[in-house]
C-alpha atoms as a PDB file:
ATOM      1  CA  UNK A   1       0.000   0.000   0.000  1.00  0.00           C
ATOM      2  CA  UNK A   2       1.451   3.312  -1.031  1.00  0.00           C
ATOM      3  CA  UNK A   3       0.224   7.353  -0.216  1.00  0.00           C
ATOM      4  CA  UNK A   4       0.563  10.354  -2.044  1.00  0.00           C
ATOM      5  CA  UNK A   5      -1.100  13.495  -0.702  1.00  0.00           C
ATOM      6  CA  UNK A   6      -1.452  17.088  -1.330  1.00  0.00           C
ATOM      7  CA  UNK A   7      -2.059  19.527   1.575  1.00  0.00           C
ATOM      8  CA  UNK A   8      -5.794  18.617   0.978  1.00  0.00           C
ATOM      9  CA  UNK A   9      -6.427  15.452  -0.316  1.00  0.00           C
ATOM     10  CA  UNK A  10      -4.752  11.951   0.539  1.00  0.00           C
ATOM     11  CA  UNK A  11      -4.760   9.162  -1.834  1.00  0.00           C
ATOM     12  CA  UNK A  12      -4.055   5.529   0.142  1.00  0.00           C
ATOM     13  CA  UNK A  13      -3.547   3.141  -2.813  1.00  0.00           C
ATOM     14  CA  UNK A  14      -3.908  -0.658  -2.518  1.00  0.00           C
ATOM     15  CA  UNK A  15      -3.180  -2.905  -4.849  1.00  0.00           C
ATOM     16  CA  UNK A  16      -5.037  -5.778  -5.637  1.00  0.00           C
ATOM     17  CA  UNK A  17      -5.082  -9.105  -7.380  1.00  0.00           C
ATOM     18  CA  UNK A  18      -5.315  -9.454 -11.001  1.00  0.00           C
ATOM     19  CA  UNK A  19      -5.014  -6.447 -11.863  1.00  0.00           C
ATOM     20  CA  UNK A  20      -7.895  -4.659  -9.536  1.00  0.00           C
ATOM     21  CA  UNK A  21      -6.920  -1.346  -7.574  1.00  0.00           C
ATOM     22  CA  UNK A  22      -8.298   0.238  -5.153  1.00  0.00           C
ATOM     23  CA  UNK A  23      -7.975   4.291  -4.521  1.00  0.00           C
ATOM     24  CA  UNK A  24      -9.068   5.559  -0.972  1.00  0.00           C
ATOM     25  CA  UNK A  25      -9.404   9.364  -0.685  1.00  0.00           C
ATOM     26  CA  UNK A  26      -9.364  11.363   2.480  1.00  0.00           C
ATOM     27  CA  UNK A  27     -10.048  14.910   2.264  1.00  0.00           C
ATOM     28  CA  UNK A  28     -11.143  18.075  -0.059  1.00  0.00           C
ATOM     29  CA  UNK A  29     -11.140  16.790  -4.189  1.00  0.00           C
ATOM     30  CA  UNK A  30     -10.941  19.998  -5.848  1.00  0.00           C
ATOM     31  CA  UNK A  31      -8.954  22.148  -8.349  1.00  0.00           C
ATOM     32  CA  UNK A  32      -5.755  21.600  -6.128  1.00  0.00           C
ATOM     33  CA  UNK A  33      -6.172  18.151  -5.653  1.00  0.00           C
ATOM     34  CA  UNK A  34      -7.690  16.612  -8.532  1.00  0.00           C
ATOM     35  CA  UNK A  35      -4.987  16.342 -10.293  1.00  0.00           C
ATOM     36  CA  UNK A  36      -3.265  13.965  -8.128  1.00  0.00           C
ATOM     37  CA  UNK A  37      -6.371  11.895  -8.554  1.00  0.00           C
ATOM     38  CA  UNK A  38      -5.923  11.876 -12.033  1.00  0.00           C
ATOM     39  CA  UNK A  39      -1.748  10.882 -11.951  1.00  0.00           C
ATOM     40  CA  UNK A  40      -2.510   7.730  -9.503  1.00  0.00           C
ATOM     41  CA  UNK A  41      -5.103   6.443 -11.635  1.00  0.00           C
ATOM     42  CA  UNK A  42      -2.831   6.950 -14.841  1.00  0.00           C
ATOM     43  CA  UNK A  43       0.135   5.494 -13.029  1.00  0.00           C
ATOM     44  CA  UNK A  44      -1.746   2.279 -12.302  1.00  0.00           C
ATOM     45  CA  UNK A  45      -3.095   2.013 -15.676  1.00  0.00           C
ATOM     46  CA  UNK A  46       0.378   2.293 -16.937  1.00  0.00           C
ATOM     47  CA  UNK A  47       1.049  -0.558 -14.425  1.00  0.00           C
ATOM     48  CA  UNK A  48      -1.814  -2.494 -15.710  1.00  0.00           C
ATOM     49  CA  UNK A  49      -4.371  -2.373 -13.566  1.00  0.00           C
ATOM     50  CA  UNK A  50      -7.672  -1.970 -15.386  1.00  0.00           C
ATOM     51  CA  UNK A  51     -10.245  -2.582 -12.530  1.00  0.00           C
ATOM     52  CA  UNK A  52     -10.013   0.468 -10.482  1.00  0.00           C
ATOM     53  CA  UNK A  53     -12.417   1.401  -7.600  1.00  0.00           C
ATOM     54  CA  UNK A  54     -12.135   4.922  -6.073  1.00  0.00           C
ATOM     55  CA  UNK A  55     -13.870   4.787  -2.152  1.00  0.00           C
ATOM     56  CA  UNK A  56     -15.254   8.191  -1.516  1.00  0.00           C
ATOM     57  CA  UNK A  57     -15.670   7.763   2.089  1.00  0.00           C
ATOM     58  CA  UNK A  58     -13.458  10.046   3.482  1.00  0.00           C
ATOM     59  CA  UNK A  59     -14.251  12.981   0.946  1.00  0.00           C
ATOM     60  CA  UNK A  60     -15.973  15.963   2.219  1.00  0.00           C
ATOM     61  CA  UNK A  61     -15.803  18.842  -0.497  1.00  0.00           C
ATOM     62  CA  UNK A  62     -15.810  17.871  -4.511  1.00  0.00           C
ATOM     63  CA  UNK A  63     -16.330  20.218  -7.035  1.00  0.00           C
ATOM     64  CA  UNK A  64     -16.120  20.708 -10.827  1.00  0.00           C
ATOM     65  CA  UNK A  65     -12.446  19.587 -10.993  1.00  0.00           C
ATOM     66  CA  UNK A  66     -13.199  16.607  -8.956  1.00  0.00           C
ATOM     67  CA  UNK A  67     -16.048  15.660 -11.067  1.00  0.00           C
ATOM     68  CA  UNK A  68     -13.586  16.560 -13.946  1.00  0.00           C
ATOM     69  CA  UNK A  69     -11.092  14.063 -12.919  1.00  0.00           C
ATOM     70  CA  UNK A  70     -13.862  10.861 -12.457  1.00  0.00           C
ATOM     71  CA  UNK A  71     -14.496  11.627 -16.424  1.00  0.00           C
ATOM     72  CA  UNK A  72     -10.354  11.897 -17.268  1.00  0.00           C
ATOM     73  CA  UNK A  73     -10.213   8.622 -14.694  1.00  0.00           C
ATOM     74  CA  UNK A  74     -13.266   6.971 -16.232  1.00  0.00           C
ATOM     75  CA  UNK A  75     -11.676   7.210 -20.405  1.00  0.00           C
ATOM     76  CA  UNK A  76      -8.482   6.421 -19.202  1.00  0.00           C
ATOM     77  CA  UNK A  77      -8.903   3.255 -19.294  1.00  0.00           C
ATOM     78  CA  UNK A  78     -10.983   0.053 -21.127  1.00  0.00           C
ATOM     79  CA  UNK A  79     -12.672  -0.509 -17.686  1.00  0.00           C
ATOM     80  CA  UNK A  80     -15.425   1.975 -16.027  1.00  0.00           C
ATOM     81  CA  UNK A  81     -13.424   2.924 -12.702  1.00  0.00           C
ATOM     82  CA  UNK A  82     -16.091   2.446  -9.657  1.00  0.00           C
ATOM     83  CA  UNK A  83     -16.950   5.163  -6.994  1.00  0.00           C
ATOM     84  CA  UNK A  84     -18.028   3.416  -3.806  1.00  0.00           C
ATOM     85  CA  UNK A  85     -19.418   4.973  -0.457  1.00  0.00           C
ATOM     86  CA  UNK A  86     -20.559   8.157  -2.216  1.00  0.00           C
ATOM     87  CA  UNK A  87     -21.943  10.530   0.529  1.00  0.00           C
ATOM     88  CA  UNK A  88     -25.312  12.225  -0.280  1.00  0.00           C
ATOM     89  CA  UNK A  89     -24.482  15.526  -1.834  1.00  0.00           C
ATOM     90  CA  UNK A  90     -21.866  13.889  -4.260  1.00  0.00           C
ATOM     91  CA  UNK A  91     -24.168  12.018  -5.091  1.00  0.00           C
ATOM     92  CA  UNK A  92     -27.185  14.590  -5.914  1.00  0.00           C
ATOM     93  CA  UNK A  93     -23.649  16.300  -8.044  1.00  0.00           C
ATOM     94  CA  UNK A  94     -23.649  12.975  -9.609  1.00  0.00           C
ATOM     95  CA  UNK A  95     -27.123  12.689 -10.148  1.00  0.00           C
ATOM     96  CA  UNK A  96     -27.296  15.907 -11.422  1.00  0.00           C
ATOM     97  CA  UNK A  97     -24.685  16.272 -14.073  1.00  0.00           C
ATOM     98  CA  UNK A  98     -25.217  12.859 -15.543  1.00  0.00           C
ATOM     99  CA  UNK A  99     -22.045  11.439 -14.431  1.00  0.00           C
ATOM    100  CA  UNK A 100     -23.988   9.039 -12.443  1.00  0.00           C
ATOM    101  CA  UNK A 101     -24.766   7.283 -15.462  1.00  0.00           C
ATOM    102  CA  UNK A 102     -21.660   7.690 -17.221  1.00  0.00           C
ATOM    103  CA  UNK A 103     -19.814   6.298 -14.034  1.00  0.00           C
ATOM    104  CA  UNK A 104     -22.107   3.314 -13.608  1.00  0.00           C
ATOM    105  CA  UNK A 105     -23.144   3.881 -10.274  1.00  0.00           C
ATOM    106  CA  UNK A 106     -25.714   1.773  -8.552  1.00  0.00           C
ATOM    107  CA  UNK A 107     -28.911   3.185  -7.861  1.00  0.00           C
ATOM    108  CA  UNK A 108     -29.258   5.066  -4.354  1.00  0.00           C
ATOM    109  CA  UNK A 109     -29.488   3.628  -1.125  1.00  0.00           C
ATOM    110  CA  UNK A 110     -31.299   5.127   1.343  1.00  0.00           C
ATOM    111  CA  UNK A 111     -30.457   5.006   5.264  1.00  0.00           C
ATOM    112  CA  UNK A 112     -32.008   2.068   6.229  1.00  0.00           C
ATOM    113  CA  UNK A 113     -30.077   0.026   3.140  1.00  0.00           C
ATOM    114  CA  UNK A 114     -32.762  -0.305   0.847  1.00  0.00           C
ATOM    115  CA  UNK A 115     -32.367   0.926  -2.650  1.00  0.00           C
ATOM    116  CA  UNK A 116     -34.206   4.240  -3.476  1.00  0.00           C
ATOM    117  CA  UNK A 117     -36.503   4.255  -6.507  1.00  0.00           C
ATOM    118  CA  UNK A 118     -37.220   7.208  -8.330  1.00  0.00           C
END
């Protein structure tokens, strides 16, 4: 497992088996930071890993440049990277913008686990 940071944003990087990644971010994605976002994910590919999954848990703030980067992360490669634990009001962004769709994310879940229809 491996780290790279900015003052904002740390990226905790674990690689997988067979080629699978995962990318756990802690802290603001923004103009600042998305960038580094966008260099791990590239290095990896370059490593060949194709199956990438980007946990969200620890993000608080992300804003056009972080939605920016999921897109540059997303066509990097011949695999759709995967956002997991997506708080609510990246989600809504998501949602909103279309890159819910684009990213493949599964459908909402609401608090009590069960998937939101809507």
């Amino acid at each position: 497992m491996e780290s790279m940071s900015s003052p904002l944003l740390a990226i905790e990087v674990s690689r997988l088996d067979a080629g699978r990644a995962e990318l756990r971010l802690t802290g603001d994605l923004d103009f600042d930071s998305a960038p580094d976002l966008i260099a791990a994910v590239a290095e990896l590919r370059r490593s060949g890993y194709r199956q990438l999954v980007i946990d969200l848990a620890g993000v608080g703030l992300c804003d056009s440049s972080g939605l920016s980067a999921f897109v540059v992360a997303h066509r990097s490669g011949s695999d759709p990277i995967r956002l997991v634990n997506v708080n609510p009001i990246l989600r809504q962004l998501l949602d909103r913008t279309g890159l819910a769709e684009l990213l493949q994310l599964p459908p909402a879940v609401d608090g009590d686990g069960v998937t939101a229809v809507g």
